[in-house]
Protein backbone atom coordinates (compact mmCIF):
# COMPACT_ATOMS: atom_id res chain seq x y z
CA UNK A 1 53.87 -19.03 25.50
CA UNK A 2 54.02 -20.45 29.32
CA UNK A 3 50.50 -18.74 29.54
CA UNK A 4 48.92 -20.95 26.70
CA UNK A 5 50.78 -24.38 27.46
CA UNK A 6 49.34 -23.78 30.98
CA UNK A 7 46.03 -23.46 29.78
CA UNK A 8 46.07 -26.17 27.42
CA UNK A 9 47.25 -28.18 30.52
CA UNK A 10 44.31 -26.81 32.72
CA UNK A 11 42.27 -27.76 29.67
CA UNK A 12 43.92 -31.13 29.14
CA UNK A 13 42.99 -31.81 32.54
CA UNK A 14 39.49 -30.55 32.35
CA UNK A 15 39.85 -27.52 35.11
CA UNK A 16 39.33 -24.67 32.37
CA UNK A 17 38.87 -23.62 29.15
CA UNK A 18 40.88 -23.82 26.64
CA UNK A 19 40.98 -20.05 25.61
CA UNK A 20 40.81 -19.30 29.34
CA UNK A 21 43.91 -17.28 29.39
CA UNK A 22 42.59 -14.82 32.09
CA UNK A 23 42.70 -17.65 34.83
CA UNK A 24 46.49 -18.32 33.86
CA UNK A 25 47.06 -14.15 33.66
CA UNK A 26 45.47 -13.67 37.11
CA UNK A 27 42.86 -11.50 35.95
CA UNK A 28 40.15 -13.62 36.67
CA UNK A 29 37.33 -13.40 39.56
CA UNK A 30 39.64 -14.41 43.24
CA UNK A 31 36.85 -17.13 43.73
CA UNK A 32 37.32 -19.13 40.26
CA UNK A 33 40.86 -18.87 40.43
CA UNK A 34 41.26 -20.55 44.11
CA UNK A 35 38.85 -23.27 42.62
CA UNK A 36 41.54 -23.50 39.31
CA UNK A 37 44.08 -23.81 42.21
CA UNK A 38 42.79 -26.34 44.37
CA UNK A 39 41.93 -28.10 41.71
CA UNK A 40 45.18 -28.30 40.39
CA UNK A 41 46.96 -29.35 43.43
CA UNK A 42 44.78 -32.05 44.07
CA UNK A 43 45.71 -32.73 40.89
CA UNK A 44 49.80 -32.80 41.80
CA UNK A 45 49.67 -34.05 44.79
CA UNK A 46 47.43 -37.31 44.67
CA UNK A 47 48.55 -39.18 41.31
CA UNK A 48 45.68 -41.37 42.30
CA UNK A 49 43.85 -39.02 40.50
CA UNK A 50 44.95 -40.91 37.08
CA UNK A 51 42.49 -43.17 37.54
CA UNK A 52 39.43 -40.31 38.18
CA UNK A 53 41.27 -39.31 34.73
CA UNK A 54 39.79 -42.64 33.40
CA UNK A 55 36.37 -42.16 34.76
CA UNK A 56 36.58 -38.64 33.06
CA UNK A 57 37.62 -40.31 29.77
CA UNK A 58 34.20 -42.58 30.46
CA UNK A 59 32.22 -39.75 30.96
CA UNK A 60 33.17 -37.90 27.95
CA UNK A 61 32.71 -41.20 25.89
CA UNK A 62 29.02 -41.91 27.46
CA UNK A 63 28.66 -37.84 26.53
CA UNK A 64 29.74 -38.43 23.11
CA UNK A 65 27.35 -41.32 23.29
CA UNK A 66 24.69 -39.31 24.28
CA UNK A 67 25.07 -36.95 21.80
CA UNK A 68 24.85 -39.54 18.99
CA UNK A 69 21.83 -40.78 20.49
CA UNK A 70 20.60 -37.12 20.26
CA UNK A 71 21.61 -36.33 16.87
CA UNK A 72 20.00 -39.91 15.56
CA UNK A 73 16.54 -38.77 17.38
CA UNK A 74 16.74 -35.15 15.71
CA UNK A 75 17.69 -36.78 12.43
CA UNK A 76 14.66 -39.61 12.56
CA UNK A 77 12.31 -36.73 13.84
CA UNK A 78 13.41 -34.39 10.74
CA UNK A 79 12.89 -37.62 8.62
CA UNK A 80 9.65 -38.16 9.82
CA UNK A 81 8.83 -34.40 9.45
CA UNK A 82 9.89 -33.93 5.85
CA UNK A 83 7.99 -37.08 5.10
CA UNK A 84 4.40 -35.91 6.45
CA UNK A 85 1.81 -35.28 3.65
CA UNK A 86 0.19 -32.08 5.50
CA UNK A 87 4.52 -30.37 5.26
CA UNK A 88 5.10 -31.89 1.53
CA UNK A 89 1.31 -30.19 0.95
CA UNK A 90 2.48 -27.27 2.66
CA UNK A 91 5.69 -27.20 0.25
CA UNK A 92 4.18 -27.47 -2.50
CA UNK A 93 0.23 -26.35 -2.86
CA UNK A 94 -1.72 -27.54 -5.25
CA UNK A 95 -2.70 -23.28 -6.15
CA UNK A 96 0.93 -22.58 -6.96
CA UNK A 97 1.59 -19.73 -6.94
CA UNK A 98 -1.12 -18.46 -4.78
CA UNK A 99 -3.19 -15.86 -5.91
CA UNK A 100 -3.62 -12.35 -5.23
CA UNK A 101 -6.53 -12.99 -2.64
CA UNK A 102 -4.53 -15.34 -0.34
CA UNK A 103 -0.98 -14.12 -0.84
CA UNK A 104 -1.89 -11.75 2.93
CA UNK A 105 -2.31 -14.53 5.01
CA UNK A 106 1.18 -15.89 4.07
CA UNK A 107 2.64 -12.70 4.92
CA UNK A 108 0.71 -11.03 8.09
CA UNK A 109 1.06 -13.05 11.30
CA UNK A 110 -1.81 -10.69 13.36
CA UNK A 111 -4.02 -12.75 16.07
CA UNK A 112 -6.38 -15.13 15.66
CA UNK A 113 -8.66 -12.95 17.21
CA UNK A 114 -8.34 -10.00 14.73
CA UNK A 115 -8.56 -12.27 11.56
CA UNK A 116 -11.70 -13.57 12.53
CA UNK A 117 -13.78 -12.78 10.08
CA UNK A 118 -16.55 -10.72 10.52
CA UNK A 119 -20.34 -11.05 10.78
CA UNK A 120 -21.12 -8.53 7.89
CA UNK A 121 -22.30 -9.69 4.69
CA UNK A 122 -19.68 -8.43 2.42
CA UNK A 123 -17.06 -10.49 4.16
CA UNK A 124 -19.07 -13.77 4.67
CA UNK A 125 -17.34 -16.65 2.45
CA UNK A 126 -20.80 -18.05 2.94
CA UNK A 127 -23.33 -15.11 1.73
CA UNK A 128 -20.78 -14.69 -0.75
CA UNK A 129 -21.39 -18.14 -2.30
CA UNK A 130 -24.94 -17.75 -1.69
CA UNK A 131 -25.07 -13.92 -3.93
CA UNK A 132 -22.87 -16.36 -6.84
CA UNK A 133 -25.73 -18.63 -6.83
CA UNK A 134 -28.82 -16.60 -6.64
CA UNK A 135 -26.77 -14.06 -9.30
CA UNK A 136 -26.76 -17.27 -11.90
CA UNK A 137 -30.28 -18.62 -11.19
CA UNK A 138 -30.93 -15.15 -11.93
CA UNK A 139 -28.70 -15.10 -15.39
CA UNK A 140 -29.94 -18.17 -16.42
CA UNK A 141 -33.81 -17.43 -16.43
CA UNK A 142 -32.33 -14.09 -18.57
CA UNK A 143 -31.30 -16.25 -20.82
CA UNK A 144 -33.95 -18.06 -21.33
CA UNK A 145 -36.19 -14.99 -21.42
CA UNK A 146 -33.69 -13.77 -24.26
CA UNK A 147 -33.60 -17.06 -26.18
CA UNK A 148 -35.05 -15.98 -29.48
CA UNK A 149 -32.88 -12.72 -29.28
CA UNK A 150 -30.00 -14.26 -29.08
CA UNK A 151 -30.60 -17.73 -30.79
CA UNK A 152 -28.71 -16.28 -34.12
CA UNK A 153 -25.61 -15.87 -31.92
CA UNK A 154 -23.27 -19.37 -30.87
CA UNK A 155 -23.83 -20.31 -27.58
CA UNK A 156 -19.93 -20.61 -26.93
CA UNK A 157 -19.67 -17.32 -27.66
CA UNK A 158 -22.62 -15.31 -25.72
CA UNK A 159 -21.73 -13.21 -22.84
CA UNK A 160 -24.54 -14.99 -20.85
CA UNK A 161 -22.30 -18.39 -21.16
CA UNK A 162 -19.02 -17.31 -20.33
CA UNK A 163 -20.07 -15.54 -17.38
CA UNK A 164 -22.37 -18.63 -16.31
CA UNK A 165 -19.19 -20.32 -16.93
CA UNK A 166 -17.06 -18.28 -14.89
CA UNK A 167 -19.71 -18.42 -11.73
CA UNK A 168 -19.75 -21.90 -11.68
CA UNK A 169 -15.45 -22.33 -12.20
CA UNK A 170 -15.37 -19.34 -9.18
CA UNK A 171 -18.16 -21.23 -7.33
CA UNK A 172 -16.13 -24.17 -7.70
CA UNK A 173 -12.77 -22.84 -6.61
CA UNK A 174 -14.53 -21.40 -3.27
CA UNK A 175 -15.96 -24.75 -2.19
CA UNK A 176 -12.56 -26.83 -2.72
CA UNK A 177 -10.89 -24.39 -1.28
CA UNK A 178 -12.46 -24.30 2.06
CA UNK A 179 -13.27 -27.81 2.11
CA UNK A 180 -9.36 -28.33 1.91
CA UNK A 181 -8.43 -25.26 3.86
CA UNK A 182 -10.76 -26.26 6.89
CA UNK A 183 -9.61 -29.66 6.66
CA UNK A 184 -6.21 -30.17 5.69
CA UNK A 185 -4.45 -26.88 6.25
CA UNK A 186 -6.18 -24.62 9.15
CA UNK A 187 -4.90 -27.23 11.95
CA UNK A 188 -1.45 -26.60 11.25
CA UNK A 189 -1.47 -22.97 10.07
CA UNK A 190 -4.23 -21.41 13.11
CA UNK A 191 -5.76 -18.97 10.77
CA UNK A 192 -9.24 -18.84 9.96
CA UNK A 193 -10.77 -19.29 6.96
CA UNK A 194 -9.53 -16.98 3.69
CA UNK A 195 -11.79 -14.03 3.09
CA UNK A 196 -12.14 -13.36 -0.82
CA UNK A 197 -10.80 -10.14 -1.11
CA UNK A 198 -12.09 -7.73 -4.41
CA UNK A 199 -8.69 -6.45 -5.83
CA UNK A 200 -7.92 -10.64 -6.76
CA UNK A 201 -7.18 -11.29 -10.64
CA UNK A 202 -10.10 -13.70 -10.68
CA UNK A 203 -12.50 -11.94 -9.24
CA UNK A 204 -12.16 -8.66 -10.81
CA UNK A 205 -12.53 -11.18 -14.01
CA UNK A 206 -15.79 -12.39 -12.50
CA UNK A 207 -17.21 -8.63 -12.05
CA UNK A 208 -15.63 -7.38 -15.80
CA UNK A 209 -17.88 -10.36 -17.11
CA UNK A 210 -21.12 -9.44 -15.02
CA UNK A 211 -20.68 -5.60 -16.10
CA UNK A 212 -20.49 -6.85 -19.58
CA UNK A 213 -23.35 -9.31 -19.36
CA UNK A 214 -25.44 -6.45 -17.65
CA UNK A 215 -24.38 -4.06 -20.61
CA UNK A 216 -25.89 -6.42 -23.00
CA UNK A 217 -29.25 -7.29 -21.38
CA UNK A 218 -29.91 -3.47 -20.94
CA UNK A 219 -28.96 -3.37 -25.00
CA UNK A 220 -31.65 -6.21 -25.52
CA UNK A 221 -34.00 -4.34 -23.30
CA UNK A 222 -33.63 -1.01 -25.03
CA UNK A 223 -34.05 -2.90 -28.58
CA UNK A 224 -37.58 -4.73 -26.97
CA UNK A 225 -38.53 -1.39 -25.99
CA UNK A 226 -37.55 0.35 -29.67
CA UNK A 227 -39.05 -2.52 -31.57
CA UNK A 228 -42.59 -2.24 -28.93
CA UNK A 229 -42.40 1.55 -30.38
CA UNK A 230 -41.70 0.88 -33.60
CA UNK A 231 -44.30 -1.71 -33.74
CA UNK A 232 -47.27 0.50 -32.44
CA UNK A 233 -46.08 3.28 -34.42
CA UNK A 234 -46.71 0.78 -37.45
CA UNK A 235 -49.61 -0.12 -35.91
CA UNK A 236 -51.29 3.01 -35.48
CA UNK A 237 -49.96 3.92 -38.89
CA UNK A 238 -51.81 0.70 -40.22
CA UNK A 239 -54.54 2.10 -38.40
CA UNK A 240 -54.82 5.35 -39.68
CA UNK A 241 -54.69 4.61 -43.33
CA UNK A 242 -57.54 1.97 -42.97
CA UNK A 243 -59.76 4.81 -41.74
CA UNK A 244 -59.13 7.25 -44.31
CA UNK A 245 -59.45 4.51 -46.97
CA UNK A 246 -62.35 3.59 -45.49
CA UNK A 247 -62.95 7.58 -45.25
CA UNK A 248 -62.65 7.80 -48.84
CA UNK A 249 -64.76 4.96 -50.06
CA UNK A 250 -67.99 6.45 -48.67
C-alpha cells in the first residue's frame, strides 16, 4: 500500500506515472530513478515550489485548452468531409450495387501502373464502343434488307429490336459511365478507367442476344436460299411442260 500512495504522490506531483510502481520498488533504470529523486527533494525542500505547482495547473489547463481546440478542428474537418458531394457520391453510387464488371476495382488495390489498361483492341473501352456501333449500323441495314420477311412479325417483339435495343442501353451505360468516372470519381479513387470485362451479367446478355439475332438471319438466309431453289425448280418445271406441250401440238 506505501508503494501505491507513493506513486500516486509522485503522480500528484507530476514526477511519474501513475502505474509507475517500478520507480517506487527500485527496479527501475539508476538514471530515471535519481531524476524521480531529485525531483522530489526539490520538491521537499523549497515549498516555493507551490507556486511552480500553479504554473503546472496553467499548463495543464492551456493543454486541456489545446486539446479542445484540436478536437473542434477534427470535428469541423469530419463535418466538412461527410458533407462533400464527391464522399456522399462515393457512399452511395448511383449503380448500386455495382455490377459484376466493376466489383474488382473495389477490391484489388495493385499499382497504377499495372491497371493501366492496355493498348490491345480487346481491352480498349474505346474500340469497344466503336465494334457496338459499327455491329448496329450493321444490324440495322439487316433489317432493313429483311423488312418484307419479317414485316408479319411485331416490331416489339423481333430479335433485330431487342438487340438494337440492348446496344444502344449498353452503348449508353459505357458513355455515362466514363464521362462520370473520368470526371467525378478517378481524382479521388487513382485508378484508371474500368475495363468491361466479358463474364459481366450485362454483357453476356448483350452477346446471348447477338447469337440469337445471328441464329435468325442465317434462318432467313437459308429460307431465301430454299425459296431461290424452289422457285427455279418451278421454273424449270414451268419450263419443261411448255416444251412438251408445245412438243405435242406439232
Amino acid at each position: 500500500m506505501a508503494t501505491i500512495e507513493l506513486a500516486r504522490l509522485g503522480f500528484d506531483l507530476m514526477l511519474c506515472h501513475f502505474d509507475d510502481l517500478d520507480l517506487i520498488k527500485g527496479h527501475a533504470s539508476p538514471q530515471k530513478q535519481i531524476s524521480f529523486m531529485k525531483q522530489l527533494l526539490d520538491v521537499i525542500q523549497f515549498p516555493d515550489t507551490i507556486s511552480s505547482t500553479i504554473t503546472i495547473e496553467s499548463i495543464s489547463q492551456s493543454t486541456e485548452k489545446n486539446l479542445g481546440a484540436c478536437m473542434k478542428e477534427n470535428e469541423e474537418l469530419l463535418k466538412e468531409l461527410f458533407s462533400s458531394p464527391h464522399f456522399q457520391a462515393t457512399l452511395h453510387p448511383e449503380c448500386n450495387p455495382w455490377p459484376a464488371d466493376f466489383k474488382p476495382l473495389l477490391v484489388a488495390e495493385e499499382p497504377f501502373q499495372k491497371r493501366a489498361p492496355q493498348s490491345g483492341k480487346g481491352n480498349s473501352l474505346s474500340y469497344s464502343v466503336e465494334t457496338l456501333q459499327e455491329i448496329t449500323s450493321s444490324l440495322q441495314a439487316l433489317k432493313v434488307e429483311c423488312a418484307d420477311l419479317c414485316g408479319d412479325a411485331p416490331a416489339g417483339d423481333s430479335v433485330v429490336q431487342k438487340l438494337k435495343l440492348a446496344l444502344i442501353e449498353f452503348h449508353q451505360r459505357i458513355v455515362a459511365f466514363t464521362e462520370v468516372y473520368q470526371n467525378e470519381f478517378q481524382e479521388h479513387c487513382g485508378h484508371p478507367t474500368a475495363e468491361i470485362s466479358p463474364t459481366g451479367p450485362f454483357f453476356q446478355s448483350v452477346h446471348q442476344s447477338l447469337r440469337t439475332c445471328c441464329k435468325e438471319l442465317e434462318s432467313i438466309a437459308q429460307f431465301i436460299e430454299t425459296s431461290e431453289n424452289i422457285v427455279d425448280v418451278v421454273g424449270k418445271r414451268g419450263r419443261e411442260e411448255a416444251a412438251f406441250l408445245l412438243f405435242m401440238r406439232k
